[in-house]
Protein backbone atom coordinates (compact mmCIF):
# COMPACT_ATOMS: atom_id res chain seq x y z
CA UNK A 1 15.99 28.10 -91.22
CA UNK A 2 12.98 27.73 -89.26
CA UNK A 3 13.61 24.24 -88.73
CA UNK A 4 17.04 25.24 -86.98
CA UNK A 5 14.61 28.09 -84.83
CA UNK A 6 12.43 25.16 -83.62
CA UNK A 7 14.78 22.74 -82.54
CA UNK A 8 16.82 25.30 -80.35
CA UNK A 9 13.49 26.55 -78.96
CA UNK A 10 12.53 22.66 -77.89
CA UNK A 11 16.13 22.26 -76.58
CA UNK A 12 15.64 26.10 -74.40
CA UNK A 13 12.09 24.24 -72.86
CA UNK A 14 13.60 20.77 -72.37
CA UNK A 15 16.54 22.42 -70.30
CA UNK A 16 14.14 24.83 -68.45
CA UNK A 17 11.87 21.76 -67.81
CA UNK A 18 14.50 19.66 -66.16
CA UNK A 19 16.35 22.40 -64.05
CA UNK A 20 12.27 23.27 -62.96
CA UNK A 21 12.34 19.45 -61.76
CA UNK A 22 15.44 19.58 -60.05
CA UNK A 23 15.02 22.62 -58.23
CA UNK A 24 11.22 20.84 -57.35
CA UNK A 25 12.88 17.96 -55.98
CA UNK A 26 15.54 19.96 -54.03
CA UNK A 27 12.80 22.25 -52.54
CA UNK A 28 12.19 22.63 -48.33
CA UNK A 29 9.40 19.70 -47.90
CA UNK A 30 7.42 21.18 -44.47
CA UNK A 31 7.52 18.92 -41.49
CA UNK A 32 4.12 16.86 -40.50
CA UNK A 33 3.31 17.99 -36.94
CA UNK A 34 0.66 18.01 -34.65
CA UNK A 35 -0.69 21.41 -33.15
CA UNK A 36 -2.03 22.37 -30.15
CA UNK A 37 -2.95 25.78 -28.59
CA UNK A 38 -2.44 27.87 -25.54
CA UNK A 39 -5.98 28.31 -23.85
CA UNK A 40 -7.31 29.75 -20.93
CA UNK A 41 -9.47 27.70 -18.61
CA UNK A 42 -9.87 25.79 -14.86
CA UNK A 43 -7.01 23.57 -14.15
CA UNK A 44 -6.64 20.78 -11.91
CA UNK A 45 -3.66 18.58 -10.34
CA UNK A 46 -4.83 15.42 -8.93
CA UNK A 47 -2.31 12.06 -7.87
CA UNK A 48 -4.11 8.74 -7.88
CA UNK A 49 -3.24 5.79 -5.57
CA UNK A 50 -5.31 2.51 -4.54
CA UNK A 51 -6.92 2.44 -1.31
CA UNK A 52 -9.26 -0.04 0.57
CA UNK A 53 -12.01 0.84 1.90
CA UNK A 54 -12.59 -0.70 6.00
CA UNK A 55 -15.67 -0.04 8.18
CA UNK A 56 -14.59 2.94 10.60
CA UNK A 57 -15.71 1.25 14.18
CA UNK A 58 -14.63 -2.99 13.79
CA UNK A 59 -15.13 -4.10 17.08
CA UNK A 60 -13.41 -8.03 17.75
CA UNK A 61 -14.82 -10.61 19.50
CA UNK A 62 -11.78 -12.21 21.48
CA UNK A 63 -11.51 -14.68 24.30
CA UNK A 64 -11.97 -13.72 27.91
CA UNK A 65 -10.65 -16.79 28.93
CA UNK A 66 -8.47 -20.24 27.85
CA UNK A 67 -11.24 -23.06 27.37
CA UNK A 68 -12.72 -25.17 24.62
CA UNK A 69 -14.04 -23.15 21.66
CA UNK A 70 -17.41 -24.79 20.73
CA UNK A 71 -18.61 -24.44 17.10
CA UNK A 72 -19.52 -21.02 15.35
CA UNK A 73 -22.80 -21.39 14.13
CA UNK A 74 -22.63 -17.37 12.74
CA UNK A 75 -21.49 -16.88 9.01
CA UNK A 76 -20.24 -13.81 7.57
CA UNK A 77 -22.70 -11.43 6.41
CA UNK A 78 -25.30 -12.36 9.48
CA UNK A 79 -27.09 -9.66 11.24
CA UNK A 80 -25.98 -9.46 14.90
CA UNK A 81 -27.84 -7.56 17.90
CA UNK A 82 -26.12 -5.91 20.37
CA UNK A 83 -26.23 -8.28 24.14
CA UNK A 84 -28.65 -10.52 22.25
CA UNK A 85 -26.60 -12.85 19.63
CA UNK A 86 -24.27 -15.19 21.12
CA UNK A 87 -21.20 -15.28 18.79
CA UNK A 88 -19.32 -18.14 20.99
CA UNK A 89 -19.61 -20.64 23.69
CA UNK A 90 -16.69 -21.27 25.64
CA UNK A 91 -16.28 -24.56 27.83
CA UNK A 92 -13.49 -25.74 30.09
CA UNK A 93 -10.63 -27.57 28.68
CA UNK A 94 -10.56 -30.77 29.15
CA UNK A 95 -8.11 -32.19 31.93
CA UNK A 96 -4.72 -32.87 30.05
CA UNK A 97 -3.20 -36.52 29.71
CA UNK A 98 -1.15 -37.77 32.28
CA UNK A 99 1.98 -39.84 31.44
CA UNK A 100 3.41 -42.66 33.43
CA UNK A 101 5.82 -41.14 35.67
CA UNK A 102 2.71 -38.08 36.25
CA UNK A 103 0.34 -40.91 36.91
CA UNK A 104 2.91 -42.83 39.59
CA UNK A 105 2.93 -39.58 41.67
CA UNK A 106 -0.35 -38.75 41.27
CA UNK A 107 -1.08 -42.56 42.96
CA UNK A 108 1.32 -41.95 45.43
CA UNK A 109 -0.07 -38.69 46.94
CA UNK A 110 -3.65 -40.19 46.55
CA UNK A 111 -2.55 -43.54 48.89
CA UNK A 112 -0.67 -40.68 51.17
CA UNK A 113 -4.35 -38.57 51.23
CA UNK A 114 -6.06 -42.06 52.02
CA UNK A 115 -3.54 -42.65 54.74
CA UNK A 116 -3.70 -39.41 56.14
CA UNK A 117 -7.55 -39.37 55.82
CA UNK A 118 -6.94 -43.00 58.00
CA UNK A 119 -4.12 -41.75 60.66
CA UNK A 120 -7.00 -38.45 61.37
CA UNK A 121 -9.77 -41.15 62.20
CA UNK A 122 -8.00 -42.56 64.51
CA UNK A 123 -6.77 -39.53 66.34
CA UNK A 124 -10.45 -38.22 66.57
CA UNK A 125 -11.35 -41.94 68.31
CA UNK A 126 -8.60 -41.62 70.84
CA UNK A 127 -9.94 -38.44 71.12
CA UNK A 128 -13.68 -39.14 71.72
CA UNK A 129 -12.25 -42.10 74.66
CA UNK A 130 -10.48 -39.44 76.35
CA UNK A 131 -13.71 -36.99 76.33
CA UNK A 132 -15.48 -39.96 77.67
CA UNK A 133 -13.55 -40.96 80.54
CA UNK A 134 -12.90 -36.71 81.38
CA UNK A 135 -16.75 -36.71 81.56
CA UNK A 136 -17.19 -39.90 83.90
CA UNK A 137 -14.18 -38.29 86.04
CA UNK A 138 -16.10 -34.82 86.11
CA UNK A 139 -19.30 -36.67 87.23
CA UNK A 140 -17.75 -38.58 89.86
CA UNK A 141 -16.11 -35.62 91.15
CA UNK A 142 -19.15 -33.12 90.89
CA UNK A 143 -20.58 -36.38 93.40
CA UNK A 144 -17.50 -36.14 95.85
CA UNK A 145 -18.05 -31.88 95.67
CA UNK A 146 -21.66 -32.33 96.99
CA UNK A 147 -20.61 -34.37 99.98
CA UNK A 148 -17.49 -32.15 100.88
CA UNK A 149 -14.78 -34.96 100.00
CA UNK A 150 -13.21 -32.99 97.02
CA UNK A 151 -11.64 -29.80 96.79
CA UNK A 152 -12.90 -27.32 94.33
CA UNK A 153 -9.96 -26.92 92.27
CA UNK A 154 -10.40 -30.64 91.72
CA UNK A 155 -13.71 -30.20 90.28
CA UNK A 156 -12.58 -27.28 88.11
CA UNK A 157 -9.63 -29.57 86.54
CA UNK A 158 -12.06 -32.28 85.73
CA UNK A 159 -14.17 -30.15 83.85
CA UNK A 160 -11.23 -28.08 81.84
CA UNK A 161 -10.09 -31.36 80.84
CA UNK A 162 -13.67 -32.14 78.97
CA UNK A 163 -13.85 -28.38 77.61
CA UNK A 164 -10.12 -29.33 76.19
CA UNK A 165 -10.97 -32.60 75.10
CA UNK A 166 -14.08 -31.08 73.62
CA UNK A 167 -12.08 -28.17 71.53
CA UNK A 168 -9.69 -31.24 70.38
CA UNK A 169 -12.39 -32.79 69.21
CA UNK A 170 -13.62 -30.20 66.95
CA UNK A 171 -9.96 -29.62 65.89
CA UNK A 172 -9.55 -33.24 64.97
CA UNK A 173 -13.34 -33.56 63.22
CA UNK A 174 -11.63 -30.45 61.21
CA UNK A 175 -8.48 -32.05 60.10
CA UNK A 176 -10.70 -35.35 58.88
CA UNK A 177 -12.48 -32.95 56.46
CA UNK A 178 -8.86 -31.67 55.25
CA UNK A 179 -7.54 -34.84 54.49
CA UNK A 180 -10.85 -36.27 52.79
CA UNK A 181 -10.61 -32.38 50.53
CA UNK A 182 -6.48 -33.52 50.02
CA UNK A 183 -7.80 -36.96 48.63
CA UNK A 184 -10.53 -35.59 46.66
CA UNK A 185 -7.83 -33.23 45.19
CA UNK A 186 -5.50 -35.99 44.57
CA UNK A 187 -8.24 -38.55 42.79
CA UNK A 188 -9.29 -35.57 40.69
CA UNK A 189 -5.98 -35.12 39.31
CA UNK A 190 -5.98 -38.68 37.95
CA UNK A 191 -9.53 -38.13 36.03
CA UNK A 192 -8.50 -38.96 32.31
CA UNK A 193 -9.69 -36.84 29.48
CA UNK A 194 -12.29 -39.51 28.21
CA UNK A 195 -13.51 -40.02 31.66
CA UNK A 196 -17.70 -41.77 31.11
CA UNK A 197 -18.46 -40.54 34.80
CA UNK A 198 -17.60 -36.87 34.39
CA UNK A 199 -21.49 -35.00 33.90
CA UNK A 200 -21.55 -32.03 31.56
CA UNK A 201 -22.30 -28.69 33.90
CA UNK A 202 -25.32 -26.45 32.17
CA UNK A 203 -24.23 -23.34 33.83
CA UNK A 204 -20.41 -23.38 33.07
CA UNK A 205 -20.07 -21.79 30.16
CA UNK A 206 -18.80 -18.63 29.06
CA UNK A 207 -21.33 -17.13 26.49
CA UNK A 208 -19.85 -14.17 24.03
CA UNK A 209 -22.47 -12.03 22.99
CA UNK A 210 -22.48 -9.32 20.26
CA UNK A 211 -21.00 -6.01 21.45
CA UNK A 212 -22.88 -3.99 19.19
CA UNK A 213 -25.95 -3.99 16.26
CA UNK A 214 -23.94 -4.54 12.98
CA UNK A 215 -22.85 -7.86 10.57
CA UNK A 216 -20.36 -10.56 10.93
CA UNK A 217 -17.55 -8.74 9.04
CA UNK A 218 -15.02 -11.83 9.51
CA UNK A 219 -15.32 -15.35 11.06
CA UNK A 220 -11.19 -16.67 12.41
CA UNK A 221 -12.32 -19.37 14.69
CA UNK A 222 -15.26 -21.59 12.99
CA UNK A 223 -14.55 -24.88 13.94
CA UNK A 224 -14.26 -26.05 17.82
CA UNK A 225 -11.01 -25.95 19.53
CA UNK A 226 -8.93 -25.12 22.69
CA UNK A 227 -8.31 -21.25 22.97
CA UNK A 228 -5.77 -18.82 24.64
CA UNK A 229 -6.78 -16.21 25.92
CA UNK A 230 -7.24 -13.53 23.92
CA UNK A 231 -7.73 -15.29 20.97
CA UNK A 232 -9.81 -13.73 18.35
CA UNK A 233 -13.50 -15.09 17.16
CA UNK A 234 -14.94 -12.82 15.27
CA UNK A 235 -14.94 -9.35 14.03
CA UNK A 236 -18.35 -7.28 13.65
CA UNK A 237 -19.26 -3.84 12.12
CA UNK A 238 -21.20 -1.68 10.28
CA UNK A 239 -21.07 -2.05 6.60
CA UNK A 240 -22.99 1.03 5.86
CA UNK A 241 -20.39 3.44 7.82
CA UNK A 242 -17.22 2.95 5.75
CA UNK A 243 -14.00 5.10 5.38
CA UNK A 244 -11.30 4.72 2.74
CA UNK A 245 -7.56 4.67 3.56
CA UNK A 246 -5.14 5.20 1.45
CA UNK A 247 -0.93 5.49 0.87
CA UNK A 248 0.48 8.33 -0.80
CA UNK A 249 4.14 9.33 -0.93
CA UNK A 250 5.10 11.29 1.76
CA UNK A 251 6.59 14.15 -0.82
CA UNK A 252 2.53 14.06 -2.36
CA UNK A 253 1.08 13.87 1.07
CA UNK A 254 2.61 17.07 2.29
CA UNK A 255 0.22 18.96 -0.64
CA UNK A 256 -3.15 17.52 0.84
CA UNK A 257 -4.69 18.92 2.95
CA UNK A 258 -7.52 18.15 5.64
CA UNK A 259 -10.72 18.75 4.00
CA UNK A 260 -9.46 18.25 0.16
CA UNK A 261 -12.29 16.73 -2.11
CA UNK A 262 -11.17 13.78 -3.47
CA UNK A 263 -12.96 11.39 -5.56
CA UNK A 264 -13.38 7.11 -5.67
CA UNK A 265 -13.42 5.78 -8.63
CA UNK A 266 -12.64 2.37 -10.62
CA UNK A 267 -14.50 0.38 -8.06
CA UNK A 268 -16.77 -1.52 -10.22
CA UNK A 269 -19.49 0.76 -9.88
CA UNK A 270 -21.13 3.02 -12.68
CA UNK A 271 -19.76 6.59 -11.15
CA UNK A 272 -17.39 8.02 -9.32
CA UNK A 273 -17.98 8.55 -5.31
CA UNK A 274 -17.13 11.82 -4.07
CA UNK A 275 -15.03 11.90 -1.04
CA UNK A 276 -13.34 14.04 1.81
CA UNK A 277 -9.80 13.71 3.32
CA UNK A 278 -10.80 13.74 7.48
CA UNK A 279 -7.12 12.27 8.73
CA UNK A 280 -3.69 12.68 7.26
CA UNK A 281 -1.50 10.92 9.55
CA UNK A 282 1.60 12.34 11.11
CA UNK A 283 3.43 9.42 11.20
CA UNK A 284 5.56 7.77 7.64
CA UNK A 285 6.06 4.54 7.04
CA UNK A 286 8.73 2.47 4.49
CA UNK A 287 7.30 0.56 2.04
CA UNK A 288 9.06 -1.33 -0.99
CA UNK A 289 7.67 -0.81 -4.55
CA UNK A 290 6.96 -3.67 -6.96
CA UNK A 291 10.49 -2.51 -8.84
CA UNK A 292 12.21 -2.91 -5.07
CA UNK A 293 12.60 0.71 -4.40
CA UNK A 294 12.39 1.40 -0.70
CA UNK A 295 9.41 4.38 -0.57
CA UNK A 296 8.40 6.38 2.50
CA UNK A 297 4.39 6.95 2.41
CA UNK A 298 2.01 8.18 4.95
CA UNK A 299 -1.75 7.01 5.12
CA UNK A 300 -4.58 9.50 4.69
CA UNK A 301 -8.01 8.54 5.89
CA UNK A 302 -11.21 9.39 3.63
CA UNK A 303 -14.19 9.71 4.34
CA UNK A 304 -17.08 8.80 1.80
CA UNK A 305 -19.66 11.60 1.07
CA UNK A 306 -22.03 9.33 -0.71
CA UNK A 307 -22.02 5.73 -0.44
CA UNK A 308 -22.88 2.25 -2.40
CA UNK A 309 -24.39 -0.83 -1.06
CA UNK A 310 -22.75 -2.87 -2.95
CA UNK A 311 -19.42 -1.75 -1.10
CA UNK A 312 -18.34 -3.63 1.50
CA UNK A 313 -15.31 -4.07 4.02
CA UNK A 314 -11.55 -4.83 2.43
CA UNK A 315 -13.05 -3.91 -0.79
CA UNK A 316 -9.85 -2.31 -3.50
CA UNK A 317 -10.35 1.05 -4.66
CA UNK A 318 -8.55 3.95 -6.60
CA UNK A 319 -8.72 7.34 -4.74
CA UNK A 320 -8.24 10.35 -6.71
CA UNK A 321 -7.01 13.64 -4.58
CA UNK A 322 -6.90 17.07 -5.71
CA UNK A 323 -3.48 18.82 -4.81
CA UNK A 324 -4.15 21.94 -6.44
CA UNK A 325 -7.05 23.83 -8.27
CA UNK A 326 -7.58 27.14 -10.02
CA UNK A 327 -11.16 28.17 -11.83
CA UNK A 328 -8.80 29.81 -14.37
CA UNK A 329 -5.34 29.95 -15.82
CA UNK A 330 -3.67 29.81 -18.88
CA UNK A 331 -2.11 26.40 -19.54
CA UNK A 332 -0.81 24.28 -23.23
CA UNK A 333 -0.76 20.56 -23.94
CA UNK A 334 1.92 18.82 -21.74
CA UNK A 335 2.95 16.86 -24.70
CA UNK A 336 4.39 20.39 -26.39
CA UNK A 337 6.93 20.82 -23.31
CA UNK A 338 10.95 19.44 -23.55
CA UNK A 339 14.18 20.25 -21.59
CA UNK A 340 16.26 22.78 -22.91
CA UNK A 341 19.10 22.14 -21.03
CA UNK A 342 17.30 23.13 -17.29
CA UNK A 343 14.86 25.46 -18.80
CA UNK A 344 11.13 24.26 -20.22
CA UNK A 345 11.29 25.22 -23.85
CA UNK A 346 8.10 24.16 -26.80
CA UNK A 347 8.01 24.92 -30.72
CA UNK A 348 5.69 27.60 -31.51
CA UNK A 349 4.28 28.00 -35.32
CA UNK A 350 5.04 31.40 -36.47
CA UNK A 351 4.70 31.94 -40.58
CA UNK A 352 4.52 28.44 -41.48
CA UNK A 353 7.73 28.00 -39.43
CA UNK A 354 8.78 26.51 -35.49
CA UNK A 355 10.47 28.98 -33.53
CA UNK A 356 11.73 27.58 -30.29
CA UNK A 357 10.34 29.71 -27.47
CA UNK A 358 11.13 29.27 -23.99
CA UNK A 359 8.32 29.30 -20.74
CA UNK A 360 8.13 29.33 -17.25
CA UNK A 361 5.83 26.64 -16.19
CA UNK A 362 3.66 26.43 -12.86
CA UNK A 363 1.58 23.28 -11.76
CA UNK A 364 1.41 20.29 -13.56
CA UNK A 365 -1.03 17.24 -14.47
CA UNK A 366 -1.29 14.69 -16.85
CA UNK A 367 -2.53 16.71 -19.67
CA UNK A 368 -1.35 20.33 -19.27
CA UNK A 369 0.61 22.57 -17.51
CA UNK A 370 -0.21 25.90 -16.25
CA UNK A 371 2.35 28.41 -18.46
CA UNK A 372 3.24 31.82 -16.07
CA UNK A 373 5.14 33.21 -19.33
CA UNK A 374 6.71 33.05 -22.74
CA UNK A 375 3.64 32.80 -24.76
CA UNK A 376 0.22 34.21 -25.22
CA UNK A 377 -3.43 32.61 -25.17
CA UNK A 378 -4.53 31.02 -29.15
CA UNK A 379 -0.36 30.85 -30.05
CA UNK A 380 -0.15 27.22 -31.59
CA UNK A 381 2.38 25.08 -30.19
CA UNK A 382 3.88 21.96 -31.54
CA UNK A 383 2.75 18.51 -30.05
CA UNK A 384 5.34 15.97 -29.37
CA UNK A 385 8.31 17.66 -31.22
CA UNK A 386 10.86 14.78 -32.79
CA UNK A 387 14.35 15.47 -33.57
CA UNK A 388 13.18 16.66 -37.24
CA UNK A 389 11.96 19.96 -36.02
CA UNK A 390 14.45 22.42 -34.94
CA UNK A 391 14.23 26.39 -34.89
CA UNK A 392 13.34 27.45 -38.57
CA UNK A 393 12.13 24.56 -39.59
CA UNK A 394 8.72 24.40 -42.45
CA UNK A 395 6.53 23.00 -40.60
CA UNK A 396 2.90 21.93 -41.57
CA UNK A 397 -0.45 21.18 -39.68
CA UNK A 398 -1.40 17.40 -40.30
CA UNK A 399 -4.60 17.32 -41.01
CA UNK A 400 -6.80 14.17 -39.28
């Protein structure tokens, strides 16, 4: 009999045992998440962009003139004083090459100068035997006038004719020294480029000397050569006085303002270097993206309120502006936030459980996002919700 007693008793415990272990196994297992909280604190919203910094006064050394570029002995980086350093010498070009058909002309109106020159001569000899003869007529007639034999209008002819002859004279002496200044013109068009006679002039030069104190910021034009005018040399500047410019998109341009604190950073050096937007401009420009989407951005001009020798001119940089700031305001992880349909919505743990709770959200940054309502400062909100957690669901803190 109390064999029969035990062996129903062991049956009662093994059935209790394995409907225990069922319902175990069939239990609610609580969710893994990770938890953050709403807090109270100072907020900021900040967009980052690379710039390049530029010194803010580059003054270029261009050609006055087209001549014959004559080595630059300046490097970058040399010290430059104002009216002192000569950055270039420029010489006259050398005269051009002359082809044969050039060269036939060129003879031709040189033998028509030397001819010329030739016919000139001559007129000024028939010229001087005219004056001569005028003068023996006037003295033979100034003779005739002293004995009463020739009328006085006679003697007034002869000598008009030497003041005429005279005046000729000089007018034909005149023309000689235009034609020889024709055929000097014409024989120096027919000086070749590799001429041995032609003599190097000291004083015909053009020397470019350094607008202002400063550095040799860039060197275009090293080696000799013929230059335009125009043509750019040299740039110079100030390395010490530099400005940072940088593109942002129009739509995050329109929230800085002039005087915003901004910040360099990622420039190789050990800090960040505070910085103040001085110029937003007013005019947009398009610019395509690296994935080829057209972009409208605007440049914004910063200047640096503590600098870094070790800067210099062209150098990249990342700029980091502050669009909006508040010493205090309530604000949870951005990683709690998803779209409810067009409404912000997070998970908040309530009795071991996620209740879906909707907000109104304000400003934005990477990290948080100021909350204007829903929840209440220390309520623990559910970090990067998957598709495992909906409204009810056990949900547990995972523990690092």
């Amino acid at each position: 009999m109390q064999g029969k007693w035990f062996k129903r008793v062991i049956g009662v415990v093994a059935v209790g045992a394995m409907v225990a272990g069922f319902a175990y196994a069939l239990r609610e297992k609580p969710q893994m998440v990770d938890v953050g909280a709403v807090t109270r604190g100072p907020m900021r919203v900040t967009v980052s962009q690379e710039g390049v910094t530029r010194v803010r006064e580059v003054y270029a050394v261009s050609s006055p003139i087209a001549g014959h570029l004559a080595r630059t002995v300046l490097d970058e980086g040399d010290t430059v004083r104002a009216g002192v350093t000569v950055v270039a010498a420029i010489h006259p070009l050398d005269p051009p090459l002359i082809d044969s058909r050039s060269q036939a002309e060129l003879i031709a109106a040189r033998d028509a100068a030397r001819a010329a020159v030739s016919m000139a001569e001559i007129d000024l000899k028939r010229l001087q035997s005219d004056l001569q003869f005028a003068r023996d007529n006037l003295q033979r007639a100034e003779a005739l006038a002293k004995t009463k034999f020739l009328a006085q209008s006679a003697l007034q002819k002869a000598g008009t004719d030497v003041e005429v002859l005279e005046a000729q004279i000089g007018s034909a002496q005149a023309a000689i020294e235009l034609r020889r200044a024709e055929l000097a013109s014409a024989e120096a068009r027919l000086i070749p480029p590799n001429d041995p006679n032609r003599k190097p002039d000291a004083s015909c030069c053009v020397y470019l000397t350094a607008p202002v104190d400063g550095v040799i910021l860039s060197v275009f034009a090293r080696s000799e050569q013929p230059v335009a005018v125009g043509t750019k040399i040299a740039e110079i500047g100030d390395p010490a006085d530099l400005e940072v410019t940088v593109d942002l998109l129009s739509s995050d341009a329109v929230r800085v303002a002039t005087g915003s604190k901004a910040e360099i950073f990622d420039w190789g050096g050990e800090k960040a270097l505070s910085a103040k937007v001085r110029r937003i401009d007013p005019a947009g420009f398009t610019k395509v993206s690296a994935l080829g989407i057209e972009e409208q951005r605007v440049n914004l001009v910063l200047d640096l309120e503590e600098n870094d020798p070790r800067l210099g001119h062209g150098f990249r940089v990342y700029a980091r502006l502050t669009l909006w700031q508040s010493d205090e305001t309530l604000q949870l992880p951005i990683s709690a936030l998803f779209r409810d349909g067009r409404q912000w919505s997070v998970f908040v743990v309530r009795d071991g459980r996620a209740q879906q709770v909707a907000v109104e959200i304000g400003q934005m940054n990477d990290e948080t996002a100021q909350l204007l309502g829903g929840l209440a400062e220390g309520e623990r909100v559910i970090l990067h919700p998957s598709d495992m957690i909906s409204a009810g669901t056990l949900v547990e803190e995972r523990k690092e």
